[in-house]
PDB file of N, CA and C in Angstrom:
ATOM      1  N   UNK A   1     186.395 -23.262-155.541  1.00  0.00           N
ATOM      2  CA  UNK A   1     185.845 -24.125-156.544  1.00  0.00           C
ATOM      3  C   UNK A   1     184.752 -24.976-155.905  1.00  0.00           C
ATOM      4  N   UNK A   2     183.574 -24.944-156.986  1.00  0.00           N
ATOM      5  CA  UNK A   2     182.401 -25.848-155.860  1.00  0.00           C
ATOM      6  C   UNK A   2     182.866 -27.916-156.402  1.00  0.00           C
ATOM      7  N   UNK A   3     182.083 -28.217-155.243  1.00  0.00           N
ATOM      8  CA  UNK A   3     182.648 -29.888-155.545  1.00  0.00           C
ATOM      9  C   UNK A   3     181.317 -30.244-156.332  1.00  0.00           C
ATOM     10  N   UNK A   4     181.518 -30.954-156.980  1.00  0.00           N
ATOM     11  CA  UNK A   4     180.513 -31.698-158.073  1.00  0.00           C
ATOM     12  C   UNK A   4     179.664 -32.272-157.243  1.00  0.00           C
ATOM     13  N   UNK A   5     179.012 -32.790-157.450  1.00  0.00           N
ATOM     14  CA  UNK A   5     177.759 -33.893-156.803  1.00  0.00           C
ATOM     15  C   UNK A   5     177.685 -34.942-157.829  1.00  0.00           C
ATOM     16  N   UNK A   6     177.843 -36.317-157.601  1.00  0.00           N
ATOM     17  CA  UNK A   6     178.091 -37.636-158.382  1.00  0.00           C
ATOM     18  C   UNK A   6     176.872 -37.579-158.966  1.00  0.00           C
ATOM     19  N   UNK A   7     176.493 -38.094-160.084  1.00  0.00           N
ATOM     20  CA  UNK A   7     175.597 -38.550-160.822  1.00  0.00           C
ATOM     21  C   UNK A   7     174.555 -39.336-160.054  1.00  0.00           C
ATOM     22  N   UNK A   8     173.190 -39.206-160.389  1.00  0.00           N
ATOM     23  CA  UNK A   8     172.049 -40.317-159.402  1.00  0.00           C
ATOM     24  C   UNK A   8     172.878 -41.580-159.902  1.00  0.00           C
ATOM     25  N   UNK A   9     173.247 -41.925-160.284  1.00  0.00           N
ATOM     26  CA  UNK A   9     173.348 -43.538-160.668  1.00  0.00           C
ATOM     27  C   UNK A   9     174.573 -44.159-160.100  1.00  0.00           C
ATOM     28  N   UNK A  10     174.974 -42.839-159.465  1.00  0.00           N
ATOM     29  CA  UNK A  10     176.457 -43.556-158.569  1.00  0.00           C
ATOM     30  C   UNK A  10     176.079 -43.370-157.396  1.00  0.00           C
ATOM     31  N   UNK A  11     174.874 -43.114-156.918  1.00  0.00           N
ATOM     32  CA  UNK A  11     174.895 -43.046-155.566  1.00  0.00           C
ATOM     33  C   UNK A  11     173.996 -43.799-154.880  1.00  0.00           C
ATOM     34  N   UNK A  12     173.971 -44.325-153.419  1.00  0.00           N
ATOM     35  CA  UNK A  12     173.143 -45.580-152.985  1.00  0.00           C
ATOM     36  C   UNK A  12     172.291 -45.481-152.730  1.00  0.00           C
ATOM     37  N   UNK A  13     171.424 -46.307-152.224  1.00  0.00           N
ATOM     38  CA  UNK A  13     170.034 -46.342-152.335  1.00  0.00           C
ATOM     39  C   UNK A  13     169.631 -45.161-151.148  1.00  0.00           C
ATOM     40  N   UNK A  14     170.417 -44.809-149.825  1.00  0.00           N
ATOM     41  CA  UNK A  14     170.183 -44.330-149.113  1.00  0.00           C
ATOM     42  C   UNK A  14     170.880 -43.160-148.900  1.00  0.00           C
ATOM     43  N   UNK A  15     171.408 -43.013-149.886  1.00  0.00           N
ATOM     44  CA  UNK A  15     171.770 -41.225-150.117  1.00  0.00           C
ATOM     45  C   UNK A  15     170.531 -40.776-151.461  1.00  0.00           C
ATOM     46  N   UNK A  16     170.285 -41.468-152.113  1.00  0.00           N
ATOM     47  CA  UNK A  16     169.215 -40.932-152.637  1.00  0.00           C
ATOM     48  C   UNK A  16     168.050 -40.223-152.658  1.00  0.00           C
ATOM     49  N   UNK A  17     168.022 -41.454-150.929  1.00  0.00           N
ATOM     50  CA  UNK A  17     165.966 -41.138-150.310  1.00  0.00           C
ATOM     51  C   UNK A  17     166.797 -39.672-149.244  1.00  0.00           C
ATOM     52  N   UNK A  18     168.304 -39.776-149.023  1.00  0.00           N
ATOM     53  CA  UNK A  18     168.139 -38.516-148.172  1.00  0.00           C
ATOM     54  C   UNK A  18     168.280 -37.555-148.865  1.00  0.00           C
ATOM     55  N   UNK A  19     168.741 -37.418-150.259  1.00  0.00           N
ATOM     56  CA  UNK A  19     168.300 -36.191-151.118  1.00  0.00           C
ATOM     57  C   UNK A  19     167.201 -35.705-151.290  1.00  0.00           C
ATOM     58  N   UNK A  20     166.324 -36.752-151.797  1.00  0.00           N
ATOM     59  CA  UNK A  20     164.834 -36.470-151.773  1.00  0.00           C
ATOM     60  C   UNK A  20     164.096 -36.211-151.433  1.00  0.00           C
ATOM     61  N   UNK A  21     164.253 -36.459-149.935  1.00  0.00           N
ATOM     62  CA  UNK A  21     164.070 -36.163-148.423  1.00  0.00           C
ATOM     63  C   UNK A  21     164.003 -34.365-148.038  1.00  0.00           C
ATOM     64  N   UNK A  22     165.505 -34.466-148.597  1.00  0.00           N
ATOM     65  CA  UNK A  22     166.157 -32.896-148.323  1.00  0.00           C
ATOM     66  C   UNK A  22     165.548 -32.052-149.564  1.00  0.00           C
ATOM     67  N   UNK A  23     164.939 -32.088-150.427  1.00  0.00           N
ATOM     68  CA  UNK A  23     164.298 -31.498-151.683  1.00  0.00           C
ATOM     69  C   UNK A  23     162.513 -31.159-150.694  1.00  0.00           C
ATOM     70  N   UNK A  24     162.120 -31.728-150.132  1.00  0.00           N
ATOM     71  CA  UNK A  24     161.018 -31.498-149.441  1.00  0.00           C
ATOM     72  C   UNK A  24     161.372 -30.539-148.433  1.00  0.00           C
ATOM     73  N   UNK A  25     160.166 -29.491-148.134  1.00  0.00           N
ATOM     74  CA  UNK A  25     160.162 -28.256-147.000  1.00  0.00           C
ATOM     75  C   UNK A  25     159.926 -29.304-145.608  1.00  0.00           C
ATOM     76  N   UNK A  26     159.901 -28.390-144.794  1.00  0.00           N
ATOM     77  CA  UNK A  26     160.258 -29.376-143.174  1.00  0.00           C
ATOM     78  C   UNK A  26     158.544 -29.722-143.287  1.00  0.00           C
ATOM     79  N   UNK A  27     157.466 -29.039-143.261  1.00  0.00           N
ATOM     80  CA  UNK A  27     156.306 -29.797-143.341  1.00  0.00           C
ATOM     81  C   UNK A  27     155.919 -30.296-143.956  1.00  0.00           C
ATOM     82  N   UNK A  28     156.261 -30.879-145.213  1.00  0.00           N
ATOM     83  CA  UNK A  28     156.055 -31.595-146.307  1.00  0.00           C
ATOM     84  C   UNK A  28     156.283 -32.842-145.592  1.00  0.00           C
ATOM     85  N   UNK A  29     158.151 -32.530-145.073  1.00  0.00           N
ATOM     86  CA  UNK A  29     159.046 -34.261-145.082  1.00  0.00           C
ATOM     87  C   UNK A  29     157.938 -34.692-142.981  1.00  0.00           C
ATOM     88  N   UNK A  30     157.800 -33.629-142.923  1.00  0.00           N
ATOM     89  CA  UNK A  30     156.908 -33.910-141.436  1.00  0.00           C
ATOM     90  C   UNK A  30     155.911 -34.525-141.781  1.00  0.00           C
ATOM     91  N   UNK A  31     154.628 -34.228-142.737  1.00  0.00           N
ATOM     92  CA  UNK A  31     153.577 -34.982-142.939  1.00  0.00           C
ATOM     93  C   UNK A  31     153.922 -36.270-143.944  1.00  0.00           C
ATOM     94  N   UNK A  32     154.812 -36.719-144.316  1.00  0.00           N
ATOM     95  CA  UNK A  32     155.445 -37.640-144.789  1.00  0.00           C
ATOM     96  C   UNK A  32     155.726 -38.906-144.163  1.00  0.00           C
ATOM     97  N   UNK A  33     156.789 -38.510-143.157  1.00  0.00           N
ATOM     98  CA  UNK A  33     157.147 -39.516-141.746  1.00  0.00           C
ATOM     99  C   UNK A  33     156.484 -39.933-141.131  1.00  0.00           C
ATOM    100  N   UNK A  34     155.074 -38.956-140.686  1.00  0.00           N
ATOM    101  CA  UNK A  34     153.765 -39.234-140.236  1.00  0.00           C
ATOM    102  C   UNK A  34     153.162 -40.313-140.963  1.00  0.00           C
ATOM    103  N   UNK A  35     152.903 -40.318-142.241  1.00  0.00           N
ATOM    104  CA  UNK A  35     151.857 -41.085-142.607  1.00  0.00           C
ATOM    105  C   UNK A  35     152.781 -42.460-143.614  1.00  0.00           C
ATOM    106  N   UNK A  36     154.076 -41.991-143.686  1.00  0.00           N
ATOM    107  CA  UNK A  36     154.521 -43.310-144.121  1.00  0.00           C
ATOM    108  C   UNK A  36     155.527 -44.167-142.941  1.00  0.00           C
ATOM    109  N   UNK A  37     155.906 -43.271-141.867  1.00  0.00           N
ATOM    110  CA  UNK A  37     156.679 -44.146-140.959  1.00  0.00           C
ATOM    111  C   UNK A  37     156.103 -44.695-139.976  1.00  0.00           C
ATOM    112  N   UNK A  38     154.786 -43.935-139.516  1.00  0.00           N
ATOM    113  CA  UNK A  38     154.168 -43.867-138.668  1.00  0.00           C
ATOM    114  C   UNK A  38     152.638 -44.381-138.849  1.00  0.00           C
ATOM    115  N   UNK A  39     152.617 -44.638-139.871  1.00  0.00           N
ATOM    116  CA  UNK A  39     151.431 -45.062-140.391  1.00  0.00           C
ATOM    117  C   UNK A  39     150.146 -44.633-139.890  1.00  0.00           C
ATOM    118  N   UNK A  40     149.945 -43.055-139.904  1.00  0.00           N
ATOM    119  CA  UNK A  40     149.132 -42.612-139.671  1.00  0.00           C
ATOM    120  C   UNK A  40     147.774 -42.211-140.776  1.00  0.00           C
ATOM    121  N   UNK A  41     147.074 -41.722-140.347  1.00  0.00           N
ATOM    122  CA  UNK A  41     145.649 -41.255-141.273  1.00  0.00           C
ATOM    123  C   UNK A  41     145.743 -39.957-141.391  1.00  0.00           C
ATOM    124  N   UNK A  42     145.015 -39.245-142.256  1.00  0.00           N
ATOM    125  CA  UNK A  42     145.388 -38.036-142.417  1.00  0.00           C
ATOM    126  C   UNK A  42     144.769 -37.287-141.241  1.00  0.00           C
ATOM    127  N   UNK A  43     143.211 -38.004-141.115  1.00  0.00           N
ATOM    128  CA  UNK A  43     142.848 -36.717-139.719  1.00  0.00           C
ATOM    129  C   UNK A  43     143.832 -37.093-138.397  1.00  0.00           C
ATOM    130  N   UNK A  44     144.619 -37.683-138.733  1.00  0.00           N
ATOM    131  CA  UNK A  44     145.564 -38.096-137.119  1.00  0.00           C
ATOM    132  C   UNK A  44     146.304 -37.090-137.587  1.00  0.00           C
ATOM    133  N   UNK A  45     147.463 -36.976-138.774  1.00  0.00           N
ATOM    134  CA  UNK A  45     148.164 -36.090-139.057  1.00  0.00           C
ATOM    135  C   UNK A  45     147.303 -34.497-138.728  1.00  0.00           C
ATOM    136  N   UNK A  46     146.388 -34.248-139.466  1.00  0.00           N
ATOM    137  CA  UNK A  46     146.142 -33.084-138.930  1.00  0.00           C
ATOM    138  C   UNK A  46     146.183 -32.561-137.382  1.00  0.00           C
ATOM    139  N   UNK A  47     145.192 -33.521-136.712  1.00  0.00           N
ATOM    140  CA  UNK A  47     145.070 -33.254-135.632  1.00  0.00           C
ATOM    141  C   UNK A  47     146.753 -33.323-134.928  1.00  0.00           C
ATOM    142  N   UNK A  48     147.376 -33.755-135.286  1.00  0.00           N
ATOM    143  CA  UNK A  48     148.831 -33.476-134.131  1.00  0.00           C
ATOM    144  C   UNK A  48     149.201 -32.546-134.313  1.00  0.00           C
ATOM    145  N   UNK A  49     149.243 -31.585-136.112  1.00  0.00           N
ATOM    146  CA  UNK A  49     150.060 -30.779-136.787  1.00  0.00           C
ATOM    147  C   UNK A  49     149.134 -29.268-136.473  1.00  0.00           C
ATOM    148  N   UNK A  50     148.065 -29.783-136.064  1.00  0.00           N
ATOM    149  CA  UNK A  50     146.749 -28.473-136.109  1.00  0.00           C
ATOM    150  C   UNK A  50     146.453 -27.923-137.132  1.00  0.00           C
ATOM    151  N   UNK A  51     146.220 -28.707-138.077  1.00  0.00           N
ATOM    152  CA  UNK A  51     145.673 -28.513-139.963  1.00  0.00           C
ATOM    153  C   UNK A  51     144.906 -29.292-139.679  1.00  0.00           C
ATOM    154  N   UNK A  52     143.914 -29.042-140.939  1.00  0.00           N
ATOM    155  CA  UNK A  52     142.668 -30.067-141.300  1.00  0.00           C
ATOM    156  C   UNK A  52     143.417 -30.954-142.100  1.00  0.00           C
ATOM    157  N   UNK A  53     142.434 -31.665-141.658  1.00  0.00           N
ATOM    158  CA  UNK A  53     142.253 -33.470-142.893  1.00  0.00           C
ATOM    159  C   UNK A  53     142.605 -33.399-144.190  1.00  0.00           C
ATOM    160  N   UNK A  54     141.821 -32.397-144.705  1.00  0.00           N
ATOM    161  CA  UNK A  54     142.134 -32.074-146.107  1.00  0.00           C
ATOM    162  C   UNK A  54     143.413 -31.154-146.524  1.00  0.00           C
ATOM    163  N   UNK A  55     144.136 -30.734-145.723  1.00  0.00           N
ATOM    164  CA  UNK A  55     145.488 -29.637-145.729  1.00  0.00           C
ATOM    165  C   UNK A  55     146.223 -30.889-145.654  1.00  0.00           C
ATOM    166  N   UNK A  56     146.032 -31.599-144.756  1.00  0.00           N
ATOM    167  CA  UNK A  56     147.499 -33.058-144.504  1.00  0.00           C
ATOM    168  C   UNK A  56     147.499 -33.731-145.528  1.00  0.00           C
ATOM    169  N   UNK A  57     146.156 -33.858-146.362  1.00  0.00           N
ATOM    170  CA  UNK A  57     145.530 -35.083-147.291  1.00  0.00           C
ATOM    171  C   UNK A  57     146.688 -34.296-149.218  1.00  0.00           C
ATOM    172  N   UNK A  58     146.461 -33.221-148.952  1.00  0.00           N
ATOM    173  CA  UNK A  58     147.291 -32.233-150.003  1.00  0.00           C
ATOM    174  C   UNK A  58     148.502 -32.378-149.534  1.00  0.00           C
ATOM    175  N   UNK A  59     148.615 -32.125-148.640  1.00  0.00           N
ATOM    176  CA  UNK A  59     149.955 -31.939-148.404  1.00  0.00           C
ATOM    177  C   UNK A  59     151.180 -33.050-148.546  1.00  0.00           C
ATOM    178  N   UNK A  60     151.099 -34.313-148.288  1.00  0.00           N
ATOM    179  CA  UNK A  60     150.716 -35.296-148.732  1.00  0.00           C
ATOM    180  C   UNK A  60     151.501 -35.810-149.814  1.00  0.00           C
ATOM    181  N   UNK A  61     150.166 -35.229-150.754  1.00  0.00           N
ATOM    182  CA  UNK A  61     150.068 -35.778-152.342  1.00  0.00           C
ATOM    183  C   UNK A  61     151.228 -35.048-152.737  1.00  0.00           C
ATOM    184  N   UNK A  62     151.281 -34.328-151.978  1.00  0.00           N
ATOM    185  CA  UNK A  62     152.530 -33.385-152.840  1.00  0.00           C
ATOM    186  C   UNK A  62     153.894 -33.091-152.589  1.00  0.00           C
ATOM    187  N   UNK A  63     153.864 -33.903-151.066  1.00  0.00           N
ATOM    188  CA  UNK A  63     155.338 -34.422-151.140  1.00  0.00           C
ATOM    189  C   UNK A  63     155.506 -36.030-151.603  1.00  0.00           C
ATOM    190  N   UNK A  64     154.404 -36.631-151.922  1.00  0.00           N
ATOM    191  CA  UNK A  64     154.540 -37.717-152.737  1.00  0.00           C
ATOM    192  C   UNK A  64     155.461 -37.817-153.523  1.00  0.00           C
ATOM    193  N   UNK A  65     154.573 -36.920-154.698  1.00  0.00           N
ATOM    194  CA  UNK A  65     155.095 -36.434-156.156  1.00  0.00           C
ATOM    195  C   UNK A  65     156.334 -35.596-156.337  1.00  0.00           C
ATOM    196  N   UNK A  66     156.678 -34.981-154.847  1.00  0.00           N
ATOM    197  CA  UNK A  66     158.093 -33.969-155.353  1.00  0.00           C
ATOM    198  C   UNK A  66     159.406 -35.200-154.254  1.00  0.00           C
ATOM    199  N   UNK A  67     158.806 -36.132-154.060  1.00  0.00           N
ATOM    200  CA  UNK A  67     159.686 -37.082-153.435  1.00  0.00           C
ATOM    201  C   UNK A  67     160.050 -38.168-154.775  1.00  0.00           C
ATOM    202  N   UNK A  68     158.833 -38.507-155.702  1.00  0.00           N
ATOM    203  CA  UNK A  68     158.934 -39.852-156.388  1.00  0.00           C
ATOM    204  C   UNK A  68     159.879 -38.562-157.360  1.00  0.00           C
ATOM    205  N   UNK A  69     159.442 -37.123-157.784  1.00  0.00           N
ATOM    206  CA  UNK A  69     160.106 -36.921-158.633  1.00  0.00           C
ATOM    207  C   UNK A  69     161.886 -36.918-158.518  1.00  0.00           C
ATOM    208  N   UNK A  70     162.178 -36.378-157.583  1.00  0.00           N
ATOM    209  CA  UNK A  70     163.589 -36.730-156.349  1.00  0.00           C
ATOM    210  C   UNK A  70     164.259 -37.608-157.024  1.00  0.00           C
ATOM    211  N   UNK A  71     163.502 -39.199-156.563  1.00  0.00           N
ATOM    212  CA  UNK A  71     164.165 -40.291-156.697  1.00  0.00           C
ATOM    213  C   UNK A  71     164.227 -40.551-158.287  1.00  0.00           C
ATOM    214  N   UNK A  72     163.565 -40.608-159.066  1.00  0.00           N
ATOM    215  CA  UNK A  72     163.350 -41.249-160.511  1.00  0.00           C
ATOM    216  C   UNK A  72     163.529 -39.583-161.300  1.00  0.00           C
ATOM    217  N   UNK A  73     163.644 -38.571-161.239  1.00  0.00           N
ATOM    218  CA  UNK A  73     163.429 -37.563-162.289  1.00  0.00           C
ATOM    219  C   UNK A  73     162.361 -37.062-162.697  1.00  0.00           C
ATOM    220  N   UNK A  74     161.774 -36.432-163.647  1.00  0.00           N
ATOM    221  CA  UNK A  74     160.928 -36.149-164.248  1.00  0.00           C
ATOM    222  C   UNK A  74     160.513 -36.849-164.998  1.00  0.00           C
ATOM    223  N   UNK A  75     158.807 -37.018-164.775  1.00  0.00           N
ATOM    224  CA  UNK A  75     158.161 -38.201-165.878  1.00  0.00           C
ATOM    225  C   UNK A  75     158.192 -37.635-167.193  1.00  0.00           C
ATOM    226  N   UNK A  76     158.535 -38.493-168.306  1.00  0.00           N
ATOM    227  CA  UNK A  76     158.743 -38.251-169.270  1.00  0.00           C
ATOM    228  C   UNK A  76     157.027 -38.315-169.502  1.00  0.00           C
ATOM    229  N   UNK A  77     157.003 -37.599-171.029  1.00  0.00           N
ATOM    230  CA  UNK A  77     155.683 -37.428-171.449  1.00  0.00           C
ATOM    231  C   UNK A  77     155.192 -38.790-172.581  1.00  0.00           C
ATOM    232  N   UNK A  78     154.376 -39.314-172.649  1.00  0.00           N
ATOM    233  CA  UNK A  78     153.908 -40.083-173.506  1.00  0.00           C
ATOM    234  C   UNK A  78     154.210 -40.230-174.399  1.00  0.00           C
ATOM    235  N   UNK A  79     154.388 -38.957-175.596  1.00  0.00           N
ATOM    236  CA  UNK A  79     155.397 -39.366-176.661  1.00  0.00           C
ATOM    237  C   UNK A  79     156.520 -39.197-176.867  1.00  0.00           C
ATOM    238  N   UNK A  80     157.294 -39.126-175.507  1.00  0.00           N
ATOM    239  CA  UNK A  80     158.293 -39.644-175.751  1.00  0.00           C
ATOM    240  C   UNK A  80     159.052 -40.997-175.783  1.00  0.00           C
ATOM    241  N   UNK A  81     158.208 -41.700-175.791  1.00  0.00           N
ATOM    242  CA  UNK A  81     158.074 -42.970-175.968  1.00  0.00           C
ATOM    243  C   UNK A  81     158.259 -43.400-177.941  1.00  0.00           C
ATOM    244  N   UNK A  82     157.908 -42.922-178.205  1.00  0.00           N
ATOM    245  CA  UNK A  82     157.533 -43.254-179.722  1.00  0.00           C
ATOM    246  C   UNK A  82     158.545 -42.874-180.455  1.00  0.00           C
TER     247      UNK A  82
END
């Protein structure tokens, strides 16, 4: 029998970010740590990772967005508001 997984809303702030974390590929959550733990620039990220500026600069944006989606869900659409 598989074990359930608790609901987002029962779980803490820091099992959350390591789900979200774990939803990202290893170079995603790598250029991530880089530029948010490490507070790097993207041509620094490239240059350590051996990608261009613009590959780290994407790469990036897009574990941004599959991290914020992680934590909060899927953005609802505009009218669903109304």
């Amino acid at each position: 029998m598989r074990s359930r997984r608790p609901p987002s809303s029962a779980l803490s702030e820091a099992e959350r970010v390591e789900r979200a974390a774990a939803s990202l590929l290893p170079l995603e959550r790598e250029v991530l740590v880089l530029s948010a733990g490490h507070r790097l620039r993207n041509a620094q990220i490239g240059a350590r990772l051996g990608i261009s500026e613009r590959r780290a600069e994407r790469i990036l944006a897009r574990a941004i967005r599959k991290f914020d989606r992680a934590m909060n869900g899927p953005a609802k659409r505009w009218w669903t508001f109304w």
